[in-house]
N, C-alpha and C. Protein backbone atom coordinates (compact mmCIF):
# COMPACT_ATOMS: atom_id res chain seq x y z
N UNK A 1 5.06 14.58 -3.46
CA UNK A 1 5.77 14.05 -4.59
C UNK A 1 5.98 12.54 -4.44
N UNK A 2 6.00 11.86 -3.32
CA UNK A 2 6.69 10.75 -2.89
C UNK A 2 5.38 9.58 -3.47
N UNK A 3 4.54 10.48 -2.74
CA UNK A 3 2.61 9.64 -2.62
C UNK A 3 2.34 9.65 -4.59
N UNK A 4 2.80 10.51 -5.46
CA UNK A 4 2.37 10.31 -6.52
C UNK A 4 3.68 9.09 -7.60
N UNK A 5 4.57 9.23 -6.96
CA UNK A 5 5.53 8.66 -7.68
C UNK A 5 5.43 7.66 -7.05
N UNK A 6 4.77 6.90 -6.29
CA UNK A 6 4.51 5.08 -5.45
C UNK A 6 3.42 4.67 -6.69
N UNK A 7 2.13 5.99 -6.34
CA UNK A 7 1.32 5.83 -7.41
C UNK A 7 1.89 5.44 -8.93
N UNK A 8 2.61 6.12 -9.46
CA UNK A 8 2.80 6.43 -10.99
C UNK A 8 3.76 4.33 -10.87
N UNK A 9 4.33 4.23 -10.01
CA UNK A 9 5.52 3.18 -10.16
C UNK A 9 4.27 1.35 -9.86
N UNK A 10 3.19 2.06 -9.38
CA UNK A 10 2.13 1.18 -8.75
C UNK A 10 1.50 0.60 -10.32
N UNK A 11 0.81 1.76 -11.07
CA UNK A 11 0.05 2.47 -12.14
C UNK A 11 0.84 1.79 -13.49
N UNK A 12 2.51 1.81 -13.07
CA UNK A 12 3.45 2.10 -14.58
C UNK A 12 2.94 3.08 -15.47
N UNK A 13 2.85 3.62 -14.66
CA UNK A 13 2.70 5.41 -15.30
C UNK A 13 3.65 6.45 -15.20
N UNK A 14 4.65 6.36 -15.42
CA UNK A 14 5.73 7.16 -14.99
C UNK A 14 5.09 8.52 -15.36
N UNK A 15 5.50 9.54 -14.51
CA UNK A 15 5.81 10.95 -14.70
C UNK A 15 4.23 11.64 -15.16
N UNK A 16 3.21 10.88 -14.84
CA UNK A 16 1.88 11.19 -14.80
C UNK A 16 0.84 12.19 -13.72
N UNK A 17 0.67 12.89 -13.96
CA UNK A 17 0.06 14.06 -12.74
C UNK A 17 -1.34 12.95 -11.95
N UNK A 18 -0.93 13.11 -10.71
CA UNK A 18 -2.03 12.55 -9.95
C UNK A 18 -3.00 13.44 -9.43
N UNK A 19 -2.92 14.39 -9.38
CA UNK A 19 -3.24 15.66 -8.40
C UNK A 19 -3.75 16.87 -9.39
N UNK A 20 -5.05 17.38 -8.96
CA UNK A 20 -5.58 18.37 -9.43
C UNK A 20 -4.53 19.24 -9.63
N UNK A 21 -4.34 20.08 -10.78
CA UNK A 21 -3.17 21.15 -11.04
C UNK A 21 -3.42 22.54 -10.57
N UNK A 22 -5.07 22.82 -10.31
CA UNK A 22 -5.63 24.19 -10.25
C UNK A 22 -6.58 24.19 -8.77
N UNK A 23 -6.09 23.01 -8.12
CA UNK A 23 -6.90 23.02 -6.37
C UNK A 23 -6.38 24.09 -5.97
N UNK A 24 -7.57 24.49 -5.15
CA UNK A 24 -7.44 25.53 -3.83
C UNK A 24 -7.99 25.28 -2.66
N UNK A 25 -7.42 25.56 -1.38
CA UNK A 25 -7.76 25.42 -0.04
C UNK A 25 -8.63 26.80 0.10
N UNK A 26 -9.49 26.78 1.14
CA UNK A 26 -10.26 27.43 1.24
C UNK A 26 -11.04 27.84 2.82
N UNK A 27 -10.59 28.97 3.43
CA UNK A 27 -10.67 29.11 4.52
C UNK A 27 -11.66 29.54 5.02
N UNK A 28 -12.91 28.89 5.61
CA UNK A 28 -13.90 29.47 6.40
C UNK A 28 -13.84 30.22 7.10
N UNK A 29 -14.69 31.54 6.88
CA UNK A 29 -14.12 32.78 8.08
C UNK A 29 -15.44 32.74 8.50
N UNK A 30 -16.61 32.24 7.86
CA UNK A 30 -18.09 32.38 8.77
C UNK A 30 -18.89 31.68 8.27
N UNK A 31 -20.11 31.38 8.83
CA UNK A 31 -21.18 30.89 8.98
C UNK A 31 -21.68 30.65 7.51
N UNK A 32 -21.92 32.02 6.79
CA UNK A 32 -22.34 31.56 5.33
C UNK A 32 -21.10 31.03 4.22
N UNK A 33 -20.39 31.37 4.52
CA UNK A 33 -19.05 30.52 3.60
C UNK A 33 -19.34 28.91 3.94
N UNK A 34 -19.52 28.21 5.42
CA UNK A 34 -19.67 27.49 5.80
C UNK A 34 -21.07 26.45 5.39
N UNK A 35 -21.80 27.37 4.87
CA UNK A 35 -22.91 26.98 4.70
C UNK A 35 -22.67 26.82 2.91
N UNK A 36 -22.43 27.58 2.60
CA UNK A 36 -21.99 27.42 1.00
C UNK A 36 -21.07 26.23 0.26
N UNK A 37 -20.03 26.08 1.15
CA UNK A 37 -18.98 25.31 1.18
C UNK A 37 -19.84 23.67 1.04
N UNK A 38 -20.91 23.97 2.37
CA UNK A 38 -21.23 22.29 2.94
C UNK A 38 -22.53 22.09 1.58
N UNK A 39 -23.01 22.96 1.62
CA UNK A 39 -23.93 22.38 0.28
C UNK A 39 -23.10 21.94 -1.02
N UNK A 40 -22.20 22.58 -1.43
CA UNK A 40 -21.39 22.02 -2.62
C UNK A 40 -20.99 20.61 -2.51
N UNK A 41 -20.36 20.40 -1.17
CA UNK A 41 -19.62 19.23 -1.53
C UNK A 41 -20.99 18.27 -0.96
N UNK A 42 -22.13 18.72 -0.51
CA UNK A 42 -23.27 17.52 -0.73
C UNK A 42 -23.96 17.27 -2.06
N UNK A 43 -24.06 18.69 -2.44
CA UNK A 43 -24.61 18.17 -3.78
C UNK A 43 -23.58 17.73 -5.16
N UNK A 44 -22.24 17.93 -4.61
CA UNK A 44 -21.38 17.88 -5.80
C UNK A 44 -21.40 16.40 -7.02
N UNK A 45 -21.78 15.12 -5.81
CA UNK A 45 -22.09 13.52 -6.46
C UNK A 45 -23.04 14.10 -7.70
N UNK A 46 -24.13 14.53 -7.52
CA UNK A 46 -25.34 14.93 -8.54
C UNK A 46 -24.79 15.05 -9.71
N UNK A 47 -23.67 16.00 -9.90
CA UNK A 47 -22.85 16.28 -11.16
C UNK A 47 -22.10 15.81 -11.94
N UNK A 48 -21.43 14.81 -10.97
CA UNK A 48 -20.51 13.65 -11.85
C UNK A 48 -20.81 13.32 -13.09
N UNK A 49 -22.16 13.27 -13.72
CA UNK A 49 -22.16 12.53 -14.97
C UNK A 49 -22.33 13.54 -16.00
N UNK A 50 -22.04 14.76 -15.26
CA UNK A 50 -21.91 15.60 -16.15
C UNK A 50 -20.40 16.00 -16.56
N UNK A 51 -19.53 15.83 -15.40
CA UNK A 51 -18.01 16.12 -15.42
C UNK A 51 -17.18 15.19 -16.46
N UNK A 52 -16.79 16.31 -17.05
CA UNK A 52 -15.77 15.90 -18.00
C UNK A 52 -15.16 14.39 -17.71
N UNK A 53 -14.25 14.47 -16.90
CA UNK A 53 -13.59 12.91 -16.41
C UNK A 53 -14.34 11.98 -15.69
N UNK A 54 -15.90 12.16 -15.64
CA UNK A 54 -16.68 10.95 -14.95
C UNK A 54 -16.12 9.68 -15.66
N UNK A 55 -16.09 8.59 -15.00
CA UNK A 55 -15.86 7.52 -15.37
C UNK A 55 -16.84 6.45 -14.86
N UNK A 56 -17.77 6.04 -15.26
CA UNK A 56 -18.50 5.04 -14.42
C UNK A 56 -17.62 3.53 -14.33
């Protein structure tokens, strides 16, 4: 709360969500989760200009 309200007072954005609302942590229990996991977040850049909030 502290880290978004420095932000929002930084920003003059009062009372503005900084933070994904629908994140999840995600716990590797093996090898192919691990392997699934690491390809996403390599290929995830590729998609940006497709994502809604890209901003160039």
């Amino acid at each position: 709360m502290q880290t978004s309200k420095q932000i929002n007072i930084h920003r003059e954005t009062p009372q503005v969500t900084n933070w994904q609302y629908n994140y999840n942590d995600h716990i590797i229990r093996n090898e192919k989760s691990y392997w699934r996991i690491k390809n996403y977040i390599k290929s995830n850049p590729q998609n940006w200009e497709e994502d809604e909030f890209y901003a160039p």
